[in-house]
C-alpha atoms as a PDB file:
ATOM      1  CA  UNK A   1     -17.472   8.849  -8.490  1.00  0.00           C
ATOM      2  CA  UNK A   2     -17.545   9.904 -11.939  1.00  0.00           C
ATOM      3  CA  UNK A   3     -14.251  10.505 -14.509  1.00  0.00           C
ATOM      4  CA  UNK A   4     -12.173   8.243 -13.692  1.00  0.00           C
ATOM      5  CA  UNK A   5      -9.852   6.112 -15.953  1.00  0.00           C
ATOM      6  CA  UNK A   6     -11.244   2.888 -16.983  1.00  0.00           C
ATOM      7  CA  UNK A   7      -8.767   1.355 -15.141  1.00  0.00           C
ATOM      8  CA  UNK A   8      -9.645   2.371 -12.271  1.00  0.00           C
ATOM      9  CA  UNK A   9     -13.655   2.471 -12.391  1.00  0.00           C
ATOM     10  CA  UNK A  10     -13.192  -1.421 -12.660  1.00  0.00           C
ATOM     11  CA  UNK A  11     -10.682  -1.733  -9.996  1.00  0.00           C
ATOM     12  CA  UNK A  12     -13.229   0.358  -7.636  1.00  0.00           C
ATOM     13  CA  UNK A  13     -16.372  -1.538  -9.072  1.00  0.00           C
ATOM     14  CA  UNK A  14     -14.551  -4.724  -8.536  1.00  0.00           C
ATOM     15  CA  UNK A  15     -13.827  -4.270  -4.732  1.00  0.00           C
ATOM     16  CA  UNK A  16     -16.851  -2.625  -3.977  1.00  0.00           C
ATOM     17  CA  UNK A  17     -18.592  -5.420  -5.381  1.00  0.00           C
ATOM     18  CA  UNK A  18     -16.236  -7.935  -3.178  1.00  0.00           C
ATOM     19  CA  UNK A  19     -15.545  -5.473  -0.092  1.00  0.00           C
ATOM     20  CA  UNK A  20     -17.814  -6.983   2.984  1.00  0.00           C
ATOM     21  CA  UNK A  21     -16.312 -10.858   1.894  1.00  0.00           C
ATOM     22  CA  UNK A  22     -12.885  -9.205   1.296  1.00  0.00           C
ATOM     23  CA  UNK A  23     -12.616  -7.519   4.750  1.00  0.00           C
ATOM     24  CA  UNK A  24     -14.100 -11.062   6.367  1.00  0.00           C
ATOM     25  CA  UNK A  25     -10.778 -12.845   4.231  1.00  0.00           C
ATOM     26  CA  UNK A  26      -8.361 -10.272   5.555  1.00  0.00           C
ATOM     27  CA  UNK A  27      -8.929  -9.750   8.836  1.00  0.00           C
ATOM     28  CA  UNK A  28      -5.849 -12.368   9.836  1.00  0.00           C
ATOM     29  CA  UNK A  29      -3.866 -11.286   7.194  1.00  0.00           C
ATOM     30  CA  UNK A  30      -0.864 -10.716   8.928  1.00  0.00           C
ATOM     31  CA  UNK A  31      -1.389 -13.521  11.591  1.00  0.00           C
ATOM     32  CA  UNK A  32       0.698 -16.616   9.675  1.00  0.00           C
ATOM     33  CA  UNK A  33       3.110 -14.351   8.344  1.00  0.00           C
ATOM     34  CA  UNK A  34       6.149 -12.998  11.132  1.00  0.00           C
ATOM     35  CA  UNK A  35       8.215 -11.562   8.431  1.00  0.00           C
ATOM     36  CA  UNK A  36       5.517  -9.281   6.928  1.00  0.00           C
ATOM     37  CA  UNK A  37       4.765  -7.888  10.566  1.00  0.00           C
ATOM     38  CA  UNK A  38       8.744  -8.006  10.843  1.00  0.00           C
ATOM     39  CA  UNK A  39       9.144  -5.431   8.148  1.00  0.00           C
ATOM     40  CA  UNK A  40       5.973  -3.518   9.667  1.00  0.00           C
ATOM     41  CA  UNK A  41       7.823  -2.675  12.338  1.00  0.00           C
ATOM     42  CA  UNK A  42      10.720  -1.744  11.058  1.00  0.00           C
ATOM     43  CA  UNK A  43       8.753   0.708   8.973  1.00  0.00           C
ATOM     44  CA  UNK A  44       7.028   1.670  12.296  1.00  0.00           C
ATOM     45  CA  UNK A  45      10.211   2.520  13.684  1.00  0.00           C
ATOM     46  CA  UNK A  46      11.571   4.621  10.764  1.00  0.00           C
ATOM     47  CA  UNK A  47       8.439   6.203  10.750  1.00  0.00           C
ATOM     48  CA  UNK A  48       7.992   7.511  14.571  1.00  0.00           C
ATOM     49  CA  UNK A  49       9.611   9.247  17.103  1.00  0.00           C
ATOM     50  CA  UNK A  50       9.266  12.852  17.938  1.00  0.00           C
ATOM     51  CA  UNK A  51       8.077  15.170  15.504  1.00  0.00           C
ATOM     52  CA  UNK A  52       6.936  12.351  12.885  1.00  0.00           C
ATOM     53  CA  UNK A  53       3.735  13.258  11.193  1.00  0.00           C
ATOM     54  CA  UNK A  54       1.057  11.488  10.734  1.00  0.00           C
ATOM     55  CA  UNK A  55       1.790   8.020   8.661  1.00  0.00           C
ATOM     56  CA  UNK A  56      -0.671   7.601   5.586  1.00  0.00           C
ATOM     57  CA  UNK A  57      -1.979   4.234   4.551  1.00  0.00           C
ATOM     58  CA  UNK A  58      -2.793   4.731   1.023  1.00  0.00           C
ATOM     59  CA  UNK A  59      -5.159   1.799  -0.334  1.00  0.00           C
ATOM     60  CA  UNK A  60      -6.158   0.580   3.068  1.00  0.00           C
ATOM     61  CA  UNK A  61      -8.957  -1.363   2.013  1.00  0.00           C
ATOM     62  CA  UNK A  62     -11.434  -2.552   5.196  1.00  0.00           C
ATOM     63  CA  UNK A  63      -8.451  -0.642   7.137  1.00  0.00           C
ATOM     64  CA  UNK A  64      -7.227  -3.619   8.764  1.00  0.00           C
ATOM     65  CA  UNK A  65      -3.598  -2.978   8.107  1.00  0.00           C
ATOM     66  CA  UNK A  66      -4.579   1.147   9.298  1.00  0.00           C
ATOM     67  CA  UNK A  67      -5.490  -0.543  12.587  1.00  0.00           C
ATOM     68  CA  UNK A  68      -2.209  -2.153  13.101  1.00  0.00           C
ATOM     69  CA  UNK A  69      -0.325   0.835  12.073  1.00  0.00           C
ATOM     70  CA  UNK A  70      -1.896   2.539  15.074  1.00  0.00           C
ATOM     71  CA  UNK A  71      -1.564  -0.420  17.297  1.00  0.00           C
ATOM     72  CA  UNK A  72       2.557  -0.314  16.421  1.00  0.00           C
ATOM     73  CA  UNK A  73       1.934   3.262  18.300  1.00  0.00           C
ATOM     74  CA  UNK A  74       1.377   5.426  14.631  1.00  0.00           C
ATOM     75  CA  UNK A  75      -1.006   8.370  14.136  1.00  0.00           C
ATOM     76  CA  UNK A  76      -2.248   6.733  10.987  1.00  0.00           C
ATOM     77  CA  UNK A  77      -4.529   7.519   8.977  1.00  0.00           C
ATOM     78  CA  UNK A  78      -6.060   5.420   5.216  1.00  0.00           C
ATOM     79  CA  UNK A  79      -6.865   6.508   2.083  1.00  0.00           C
ATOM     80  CA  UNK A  80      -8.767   4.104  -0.582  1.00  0.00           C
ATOM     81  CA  UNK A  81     -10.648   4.635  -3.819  1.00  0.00           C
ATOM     82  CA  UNK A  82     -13.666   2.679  -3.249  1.00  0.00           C
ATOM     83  CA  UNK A  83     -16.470   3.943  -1.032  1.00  0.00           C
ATOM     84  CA  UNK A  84     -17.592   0.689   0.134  1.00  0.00           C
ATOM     85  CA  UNK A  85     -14.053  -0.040   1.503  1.00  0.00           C
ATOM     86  CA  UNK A  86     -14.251   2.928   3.121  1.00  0.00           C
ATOM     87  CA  UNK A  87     -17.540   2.606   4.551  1.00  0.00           C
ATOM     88  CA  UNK A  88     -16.605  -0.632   6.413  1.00  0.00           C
ATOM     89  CA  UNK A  89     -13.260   0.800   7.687  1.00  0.00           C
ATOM     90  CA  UNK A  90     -14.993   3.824   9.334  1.00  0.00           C
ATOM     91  CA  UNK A  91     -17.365   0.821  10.970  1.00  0.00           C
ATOM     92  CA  UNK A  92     -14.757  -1.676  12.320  1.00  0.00           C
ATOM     93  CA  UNK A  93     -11.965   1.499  13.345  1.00  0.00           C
ATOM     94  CA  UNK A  94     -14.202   4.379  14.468  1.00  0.00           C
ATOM     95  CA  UNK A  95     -11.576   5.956  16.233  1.00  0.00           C
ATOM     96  CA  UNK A  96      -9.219   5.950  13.101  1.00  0.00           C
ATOM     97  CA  UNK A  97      -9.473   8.015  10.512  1.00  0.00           C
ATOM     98  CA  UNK A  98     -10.605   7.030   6.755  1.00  0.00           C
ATOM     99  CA  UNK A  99     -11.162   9.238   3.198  1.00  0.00           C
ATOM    100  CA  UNK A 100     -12.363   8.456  -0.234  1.00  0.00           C
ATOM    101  CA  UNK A 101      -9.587   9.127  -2.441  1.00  0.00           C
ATOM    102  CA  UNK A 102      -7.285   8.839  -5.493  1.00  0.00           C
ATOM    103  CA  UNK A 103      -3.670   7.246  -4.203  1.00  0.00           C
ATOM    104  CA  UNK A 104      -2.139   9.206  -7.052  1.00  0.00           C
ATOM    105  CA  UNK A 105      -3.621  12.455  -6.447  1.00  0.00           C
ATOM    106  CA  UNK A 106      -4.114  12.990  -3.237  1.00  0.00           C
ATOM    107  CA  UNK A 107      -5.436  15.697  -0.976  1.00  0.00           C
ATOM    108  CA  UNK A 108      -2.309  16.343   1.382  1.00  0.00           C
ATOM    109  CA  UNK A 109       0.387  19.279   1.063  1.00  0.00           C
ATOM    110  CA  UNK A 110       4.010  18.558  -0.166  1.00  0.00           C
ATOM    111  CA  UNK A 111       5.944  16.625   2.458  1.00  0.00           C
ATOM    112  CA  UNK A 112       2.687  16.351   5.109  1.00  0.00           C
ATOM    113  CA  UNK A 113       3.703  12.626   6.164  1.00  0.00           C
ATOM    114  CA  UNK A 114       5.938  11.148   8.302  1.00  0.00           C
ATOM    115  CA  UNK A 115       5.497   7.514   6.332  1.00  0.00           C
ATOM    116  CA  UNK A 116       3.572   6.290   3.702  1.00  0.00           C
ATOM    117  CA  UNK A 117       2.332   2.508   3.822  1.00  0.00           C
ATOM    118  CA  UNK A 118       1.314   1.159   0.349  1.00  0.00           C
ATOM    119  CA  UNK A 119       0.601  -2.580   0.713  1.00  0.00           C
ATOM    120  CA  UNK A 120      -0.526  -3.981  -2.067  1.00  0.00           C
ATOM    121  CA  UNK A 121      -2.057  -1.388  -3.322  1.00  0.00           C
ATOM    122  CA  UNK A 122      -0.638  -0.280  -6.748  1.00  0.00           C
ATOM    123  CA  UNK A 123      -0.975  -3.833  -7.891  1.00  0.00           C
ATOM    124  CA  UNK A 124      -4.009  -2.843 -10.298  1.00  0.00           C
ATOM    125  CA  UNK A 125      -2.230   0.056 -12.127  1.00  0.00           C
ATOM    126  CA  UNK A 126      -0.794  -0.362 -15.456  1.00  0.00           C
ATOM    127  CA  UNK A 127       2.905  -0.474 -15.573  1.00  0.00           C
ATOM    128  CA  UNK A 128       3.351   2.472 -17.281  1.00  0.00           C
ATOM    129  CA  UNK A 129       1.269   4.425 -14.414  1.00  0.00           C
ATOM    130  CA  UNK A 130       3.409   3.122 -11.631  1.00  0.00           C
ATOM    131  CA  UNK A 131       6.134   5.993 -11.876  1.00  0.00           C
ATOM    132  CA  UNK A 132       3.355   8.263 -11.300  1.00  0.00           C
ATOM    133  CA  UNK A 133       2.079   6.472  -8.341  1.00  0.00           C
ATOM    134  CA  UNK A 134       5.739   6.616  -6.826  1.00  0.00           C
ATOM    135  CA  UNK A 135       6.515  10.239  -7.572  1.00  0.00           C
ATOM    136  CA  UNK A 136       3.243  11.196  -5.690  1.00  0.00           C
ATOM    137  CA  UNK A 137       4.216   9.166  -3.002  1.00  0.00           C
ATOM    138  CA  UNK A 138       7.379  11.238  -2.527  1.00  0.00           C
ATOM    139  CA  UNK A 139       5.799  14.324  -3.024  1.00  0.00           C
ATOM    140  CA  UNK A 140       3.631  13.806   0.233  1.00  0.00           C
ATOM    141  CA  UNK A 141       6.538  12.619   2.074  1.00  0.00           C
ATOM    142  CA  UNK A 142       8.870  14.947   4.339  1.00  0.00           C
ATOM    143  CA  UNK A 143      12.367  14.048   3.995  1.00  0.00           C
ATOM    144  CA  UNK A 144      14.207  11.061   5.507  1.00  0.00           C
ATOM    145  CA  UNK A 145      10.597   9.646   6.118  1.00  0.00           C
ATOM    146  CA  UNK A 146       9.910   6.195   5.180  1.00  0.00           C
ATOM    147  CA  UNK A 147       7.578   4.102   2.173  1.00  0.00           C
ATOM    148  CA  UNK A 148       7.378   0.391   2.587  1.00  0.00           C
ATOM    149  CA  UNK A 149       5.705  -1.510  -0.573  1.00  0.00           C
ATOM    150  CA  UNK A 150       3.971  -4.638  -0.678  1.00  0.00           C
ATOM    151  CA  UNK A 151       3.862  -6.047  -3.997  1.00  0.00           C
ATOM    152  CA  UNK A 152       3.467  -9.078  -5.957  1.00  0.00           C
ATOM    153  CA  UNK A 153       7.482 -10.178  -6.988  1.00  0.00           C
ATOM    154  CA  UNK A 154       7.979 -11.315 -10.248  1.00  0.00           C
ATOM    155  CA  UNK A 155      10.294 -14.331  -9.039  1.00  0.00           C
ATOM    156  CA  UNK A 156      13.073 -13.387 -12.052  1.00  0.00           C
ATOM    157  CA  UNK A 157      10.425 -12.267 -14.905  1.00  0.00           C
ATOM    158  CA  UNK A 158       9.239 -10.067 -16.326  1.00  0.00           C
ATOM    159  CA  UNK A 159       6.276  -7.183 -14.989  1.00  0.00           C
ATOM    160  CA  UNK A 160       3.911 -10.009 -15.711  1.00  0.00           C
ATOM    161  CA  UNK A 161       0.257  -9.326 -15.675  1.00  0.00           C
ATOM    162  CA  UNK A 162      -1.980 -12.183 -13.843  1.00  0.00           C
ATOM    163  CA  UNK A 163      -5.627 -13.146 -13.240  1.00  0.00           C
ATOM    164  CA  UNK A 164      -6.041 -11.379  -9.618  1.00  0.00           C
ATOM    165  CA  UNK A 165      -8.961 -13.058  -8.039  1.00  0.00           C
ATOM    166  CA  UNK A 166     -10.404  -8.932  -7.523  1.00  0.00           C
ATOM    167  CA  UNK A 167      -9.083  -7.820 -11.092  1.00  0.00           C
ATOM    168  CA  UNK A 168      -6.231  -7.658 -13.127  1.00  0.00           C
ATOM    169  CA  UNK A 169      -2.928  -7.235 -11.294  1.00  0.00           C
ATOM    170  CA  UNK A 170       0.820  -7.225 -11.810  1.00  0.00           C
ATOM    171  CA  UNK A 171       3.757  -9.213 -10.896  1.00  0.00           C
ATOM    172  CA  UNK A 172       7.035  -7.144 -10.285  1.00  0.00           C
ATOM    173  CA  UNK A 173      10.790  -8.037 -10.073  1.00  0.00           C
ATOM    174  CA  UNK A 174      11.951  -6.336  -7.403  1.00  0.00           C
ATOM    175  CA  UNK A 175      14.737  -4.603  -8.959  1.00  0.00           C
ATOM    176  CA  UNK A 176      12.465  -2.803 -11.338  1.00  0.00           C
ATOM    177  CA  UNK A 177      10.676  -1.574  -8.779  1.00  0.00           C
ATOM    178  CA  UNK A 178      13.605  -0.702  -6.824  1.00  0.00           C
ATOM    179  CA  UNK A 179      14.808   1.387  -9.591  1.00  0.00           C
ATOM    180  CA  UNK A 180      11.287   3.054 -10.309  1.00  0.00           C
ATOM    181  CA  UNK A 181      11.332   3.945  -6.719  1.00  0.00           C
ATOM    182  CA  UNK A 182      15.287   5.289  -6.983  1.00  0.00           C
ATOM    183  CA  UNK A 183      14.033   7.314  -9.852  1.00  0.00           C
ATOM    184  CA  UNK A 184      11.007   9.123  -7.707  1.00  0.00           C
ATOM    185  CA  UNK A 185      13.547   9.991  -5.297  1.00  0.00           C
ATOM    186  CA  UNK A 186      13.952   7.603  -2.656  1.00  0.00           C
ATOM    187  CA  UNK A 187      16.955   5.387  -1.249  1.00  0.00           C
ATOM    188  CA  UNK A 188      16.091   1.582  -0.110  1.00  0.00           C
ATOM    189  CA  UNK A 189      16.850   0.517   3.195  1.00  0.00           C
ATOM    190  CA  UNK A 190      16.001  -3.043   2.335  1.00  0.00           C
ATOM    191  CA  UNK A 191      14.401  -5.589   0.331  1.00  0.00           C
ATOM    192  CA  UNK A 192      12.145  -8.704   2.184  1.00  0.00           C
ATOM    193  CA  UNK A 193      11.122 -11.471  -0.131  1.00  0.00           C
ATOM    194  CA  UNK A 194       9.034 -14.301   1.436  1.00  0.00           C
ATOM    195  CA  UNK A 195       7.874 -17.341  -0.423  1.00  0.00           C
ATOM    196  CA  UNK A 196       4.087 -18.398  -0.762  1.00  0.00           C
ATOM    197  CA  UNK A 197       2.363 -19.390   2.259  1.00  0.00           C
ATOM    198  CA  UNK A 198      -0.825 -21.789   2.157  1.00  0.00           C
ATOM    199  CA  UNK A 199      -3.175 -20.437  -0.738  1.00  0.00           C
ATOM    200  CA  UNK A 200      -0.870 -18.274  -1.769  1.00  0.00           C
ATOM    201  CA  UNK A 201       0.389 -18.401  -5.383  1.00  0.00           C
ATOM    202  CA  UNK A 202       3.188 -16.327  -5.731  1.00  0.00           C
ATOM    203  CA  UNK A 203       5.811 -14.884  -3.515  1.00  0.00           C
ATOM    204  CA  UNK A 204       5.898 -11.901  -2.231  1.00  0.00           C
ATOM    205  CA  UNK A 205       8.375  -8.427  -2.163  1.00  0.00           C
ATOM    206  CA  UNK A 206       9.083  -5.743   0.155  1.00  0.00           C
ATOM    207  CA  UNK A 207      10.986  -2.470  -0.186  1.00  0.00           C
ATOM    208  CA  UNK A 208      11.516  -0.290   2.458  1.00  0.00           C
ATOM    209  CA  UNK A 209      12.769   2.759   1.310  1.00  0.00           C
ATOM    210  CA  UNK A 210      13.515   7.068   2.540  1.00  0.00           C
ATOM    211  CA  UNK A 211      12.480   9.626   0.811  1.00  0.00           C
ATOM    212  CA  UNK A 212      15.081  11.891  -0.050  1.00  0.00           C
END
């Protein structure tokens, strides 16, 4: 994949360089944690019922969190930036579908989705870049149709960058990104915050939000 920022060359280098150990660390992600599948399914419920469209997973990684999507009765689908992620998703969820591609620009007609799923996966970008992320997020989205982020929370500092075992990432409060999101034209629902679990170091944020 050629002209991409440098940013993000070394964010897809990095993971494809770590993706078959990655998807082996992930694969119980959600297994110790019942309020992270708690506010799953509450994003699984916003997100279904009849006439919901398809629900997008946008930096599904190994597509482990695609896979439970589907299995909380979605038609979901994942989009990720590194082929190698890909590549193993498509192998462990053949029935699901997976595409190479930019979260930010993505290949998918204004309001296309009934829910977007971002779980960690603007992280990497540069703080600055984030309101870009968001408003691309929206665009995809139909009306009254749900995003729920997963995030890194700042724990009442600052966007704080930190040494991400992959590559850089970024700690943020959760009103900041509350407001960003407020901004790109959504309205939260609610906030989850959950404290580290075992090997984790910091805690954790939430925001489910509609799109306007």
């Amino acid at each position: 994949m050629t002209g991409l920022p440098p940013h993000l060359r070394e964010t897809v280098d990095a993971y494809d360089a770590i993706a078959v150990r990655y998807a082996e660390l992930t694969r119980d992600a959600l297994g110790p944690f019942p309020l992270d599948r708690a506010v799953l399914a509450a994003f699984a419920e916003l997100a279904g019922g009849a006439g919901a469209g398809p629900v997008a997973e946008l930096g599904c990684g190994p597509g482990h969190m695609t896979a439970h999507l589907r299995d909380l009765g979605l038609d979901a689908f994942g989009v990720d930036l590194s082929p190698v992620m890909i590549s193993l998703a498509r192998r462990a969820h053949p029935r699901l579908r997976f595409e190479v591609g930019a979260i930010d620009a993505l290949d998918l007609a204004d309001g296309a989705l009934g829910g977007v799923l971002s779980w960690y996966s603007i992280i990497h970008a540069p703080p600055s870049e984030v309101p870009a992320y968001l408003a691309e997020f929206r665009r995809v989205l139909a009306p009254g149709r749900p995003l729920l982020l997963g995030f890194f929370e700042a724990e009442g500092g600052p966007v704080t960058a930190f040494d991400h075992k992959v590559t850089t990432a970024y700690r943020w409060p959760v009103d900041a990104l509350a407001a960003l999101a407020g901004a790109a034209g959504f309205d939260e629902v609610g906030r989850m915050l959950r404290e580290p679990g075992e090997n984790e170091r910091f805690r954790r944020g939430h925001l489910l939000m509609l799109a306007r």
